[in-house]
Protein backbone atom coordinates (compact mmCIF):
# COMPACT_ATOMS: atom_id res chain seq x y z
CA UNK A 1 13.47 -21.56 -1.76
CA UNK A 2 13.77 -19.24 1.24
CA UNK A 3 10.19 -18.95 2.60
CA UNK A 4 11.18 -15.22 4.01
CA UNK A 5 12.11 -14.04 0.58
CA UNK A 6 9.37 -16.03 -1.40
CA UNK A 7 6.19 -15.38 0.64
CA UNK A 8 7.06 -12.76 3.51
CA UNK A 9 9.28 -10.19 2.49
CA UNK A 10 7.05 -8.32 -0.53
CA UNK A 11 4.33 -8.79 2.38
CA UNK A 12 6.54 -6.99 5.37
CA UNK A 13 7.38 -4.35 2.64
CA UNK A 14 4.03 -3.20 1.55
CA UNK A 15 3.47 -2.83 5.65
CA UNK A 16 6.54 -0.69 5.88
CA UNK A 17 6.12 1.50 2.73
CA UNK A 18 2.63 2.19 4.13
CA UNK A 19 3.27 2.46 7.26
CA UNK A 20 6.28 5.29 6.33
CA UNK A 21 3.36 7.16 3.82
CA UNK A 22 1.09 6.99 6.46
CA UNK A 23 3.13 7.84 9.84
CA UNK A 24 4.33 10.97 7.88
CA UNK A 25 0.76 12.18 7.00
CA UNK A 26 -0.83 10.98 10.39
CA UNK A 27 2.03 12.74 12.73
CA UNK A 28 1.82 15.81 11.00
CA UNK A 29 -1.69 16.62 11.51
CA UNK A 30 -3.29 15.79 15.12
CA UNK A 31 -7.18 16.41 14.17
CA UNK A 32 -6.43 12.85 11.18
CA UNK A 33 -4.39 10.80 12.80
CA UNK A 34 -6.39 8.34 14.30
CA UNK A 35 -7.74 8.26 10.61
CA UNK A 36 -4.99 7.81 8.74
CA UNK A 37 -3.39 5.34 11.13
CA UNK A 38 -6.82 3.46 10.32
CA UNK A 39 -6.95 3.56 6.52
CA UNK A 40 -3.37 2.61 6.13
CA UNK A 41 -3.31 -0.26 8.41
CA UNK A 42 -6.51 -1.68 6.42
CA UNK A 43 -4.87 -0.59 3.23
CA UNK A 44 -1.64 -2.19 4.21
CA UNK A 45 -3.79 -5.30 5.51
CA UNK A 46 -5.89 -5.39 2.01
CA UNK A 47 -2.23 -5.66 0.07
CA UNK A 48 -1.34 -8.34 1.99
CA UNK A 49 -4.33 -10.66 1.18
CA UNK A 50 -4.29 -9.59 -2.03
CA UNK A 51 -0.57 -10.83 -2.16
CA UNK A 52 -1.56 -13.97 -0.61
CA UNK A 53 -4.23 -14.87 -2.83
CA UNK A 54 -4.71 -13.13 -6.14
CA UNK A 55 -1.48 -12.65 -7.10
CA UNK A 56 -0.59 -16.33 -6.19
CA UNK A 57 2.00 -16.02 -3.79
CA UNK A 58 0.21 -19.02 -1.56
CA UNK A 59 -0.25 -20.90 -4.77
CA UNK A 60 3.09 -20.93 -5.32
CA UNK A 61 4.59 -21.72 -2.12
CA UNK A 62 2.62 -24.28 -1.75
CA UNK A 63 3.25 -25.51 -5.10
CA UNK A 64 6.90 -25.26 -4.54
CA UNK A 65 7.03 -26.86 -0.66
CA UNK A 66 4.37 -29.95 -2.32
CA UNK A 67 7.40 -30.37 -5.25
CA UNK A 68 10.40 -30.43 -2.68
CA UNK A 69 8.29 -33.04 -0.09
CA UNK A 70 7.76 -34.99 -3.64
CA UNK A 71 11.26 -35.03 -4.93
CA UNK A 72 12.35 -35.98 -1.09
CA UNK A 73 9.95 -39.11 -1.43
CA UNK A 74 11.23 -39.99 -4.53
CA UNK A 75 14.48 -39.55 -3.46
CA UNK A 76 14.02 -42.24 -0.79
CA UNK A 77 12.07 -44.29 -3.04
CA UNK A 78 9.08 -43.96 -1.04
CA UNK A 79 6.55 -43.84 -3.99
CA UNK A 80 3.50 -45.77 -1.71
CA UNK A 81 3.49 -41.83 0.46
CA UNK A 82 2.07 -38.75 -0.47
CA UNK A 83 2.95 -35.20 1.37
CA UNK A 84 0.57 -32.35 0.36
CA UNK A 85 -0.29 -28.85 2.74
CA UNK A 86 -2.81 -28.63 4.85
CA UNK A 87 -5.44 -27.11 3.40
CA UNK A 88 -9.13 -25.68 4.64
CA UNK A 89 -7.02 -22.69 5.98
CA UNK A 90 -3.78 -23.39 4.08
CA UNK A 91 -0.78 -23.67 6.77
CA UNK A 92 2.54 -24.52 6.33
CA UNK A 93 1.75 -28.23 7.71
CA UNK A 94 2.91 -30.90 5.56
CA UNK A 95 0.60 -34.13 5.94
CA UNK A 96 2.13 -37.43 5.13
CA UNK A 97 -0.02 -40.27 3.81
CA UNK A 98 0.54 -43.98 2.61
CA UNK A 99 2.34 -46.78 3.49
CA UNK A 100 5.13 -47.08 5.77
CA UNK A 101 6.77 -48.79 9.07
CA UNK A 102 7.11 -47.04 11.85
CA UNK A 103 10.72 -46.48 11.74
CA UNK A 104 9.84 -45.11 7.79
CA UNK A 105 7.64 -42.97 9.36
CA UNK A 106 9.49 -41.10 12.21
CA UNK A 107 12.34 -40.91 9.84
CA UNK A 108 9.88 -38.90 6.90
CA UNK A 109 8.52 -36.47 9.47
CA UNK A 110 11.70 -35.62 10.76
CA UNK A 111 13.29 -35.34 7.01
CA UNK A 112 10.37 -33.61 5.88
CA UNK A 113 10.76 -30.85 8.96
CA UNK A 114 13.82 -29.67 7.65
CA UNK A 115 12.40 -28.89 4.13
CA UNK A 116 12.20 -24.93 3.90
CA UNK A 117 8.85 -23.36 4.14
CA UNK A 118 7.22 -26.82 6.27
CA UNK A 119 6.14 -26.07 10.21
CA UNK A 120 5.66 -29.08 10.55
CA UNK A 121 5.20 -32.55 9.20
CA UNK A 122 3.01 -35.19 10.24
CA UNK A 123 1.13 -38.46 9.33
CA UNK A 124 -2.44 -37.32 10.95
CA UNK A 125 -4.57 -34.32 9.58
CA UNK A 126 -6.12 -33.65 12.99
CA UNK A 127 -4.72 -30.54 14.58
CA UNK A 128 -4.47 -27.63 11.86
CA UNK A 129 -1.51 -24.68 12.66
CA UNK A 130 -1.84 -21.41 12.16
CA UNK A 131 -3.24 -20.33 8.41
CA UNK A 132 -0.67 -19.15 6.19
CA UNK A 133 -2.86 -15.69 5.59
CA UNK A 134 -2.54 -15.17 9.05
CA UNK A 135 1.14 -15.49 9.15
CA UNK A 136 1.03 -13.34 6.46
CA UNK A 137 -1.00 -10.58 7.72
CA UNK A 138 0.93 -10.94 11.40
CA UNK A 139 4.43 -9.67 9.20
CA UNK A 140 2.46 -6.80 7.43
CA UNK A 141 1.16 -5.28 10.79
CA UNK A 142 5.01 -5.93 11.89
CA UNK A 143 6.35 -3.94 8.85
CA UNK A 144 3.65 -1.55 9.28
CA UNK A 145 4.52 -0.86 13.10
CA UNK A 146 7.78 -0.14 12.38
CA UNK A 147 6.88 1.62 9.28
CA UNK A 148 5.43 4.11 11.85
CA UNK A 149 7.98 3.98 14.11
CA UNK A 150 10.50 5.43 11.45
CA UNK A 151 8.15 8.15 10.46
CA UNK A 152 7.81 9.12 13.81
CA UNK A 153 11.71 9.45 14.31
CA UNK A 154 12.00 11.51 10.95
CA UNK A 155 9.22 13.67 12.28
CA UNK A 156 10.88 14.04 15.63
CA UNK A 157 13.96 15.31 13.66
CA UNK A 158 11.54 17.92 11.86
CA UNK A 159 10.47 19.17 14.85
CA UNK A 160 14.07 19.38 16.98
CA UNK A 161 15.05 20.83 13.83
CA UNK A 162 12.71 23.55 13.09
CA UNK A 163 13.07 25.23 16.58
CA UNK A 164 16.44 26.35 15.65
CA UNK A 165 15.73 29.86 13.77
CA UNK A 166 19.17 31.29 13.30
């Protein structure tokens, strides 16, 4: 699972498209676009929650990341330790919990840091990271930046263009 295609990507795309739809209306007409800007960035925002919670997409990555941590413990025969999310914002922090040296220990977090979609691991619960809607919503205002920024070249074009009456 690449966390870029699974979680990000439809996220950084709904920016772009509506940051394209609404650079093209907004540059056109001076007296709305402060407006338009506005209601497609919260339009643009509003897809990506709803991408990260009703339609699942945090569900499932953390579904998925929880099954890969669980097939790595079993894997290494460490059945005693359990590796779920963080949760109460969900991040991408994978807590470890159960029995194990401290050798066992240093060795899961640093296997468990190189499974795909995981920050971090760790043993303790006590520092959160940054919540995964955040993330999300942090690639939708990127997609939607340069969503603008290619409407604004195409409308640059118009304009270079349309002085040039032959």
């Amino acid at each position: 699972m690449n966390l870029l295609w699974a979680y990000f990507w439809p996220a950084f795309a709904a920016g772009l498209l509506i940051g394209v739809a609404t650079g093209v209306i907004g540059f056109r007409r001076k007296s709305r676009r402060n407006t338009a800007l506005g209601i497609g960035l919260l339009l643009s925002l509003a897809l990506a929650a709803l991408w990260h919670g009703p339609l699942g997409a945090a569900d499932r990555l953390s579904s998925r990341v929880e099954a890969d941590a669980e097939a790595t413990l079993q894997f290494y025969e460490m059945t005693g330790v359990t590796a779920h999310l963080h949760r109460g914002p969900l991040t991408r922090r994978l807590i470890l919990s159960g029995p194990a040296d401290e050798l066992q220990a240093r060795e899961l977090v640093r296997t468990m840091d190189t499974l795909p979609g995981i920050s971090r691991a760790q043993w303790s619960a006590s520092p959160a990271g940054l919540p995964l809607i955040v993330e999300g919503l942090g690639v939708t205002i990127l997609g939607f930046l340069l969503g603008l920024l290619l409407a604004y070249l195409v409308e640059l074009r118009r304009r270079y263009n349309a002085q040039w009456n032959w």
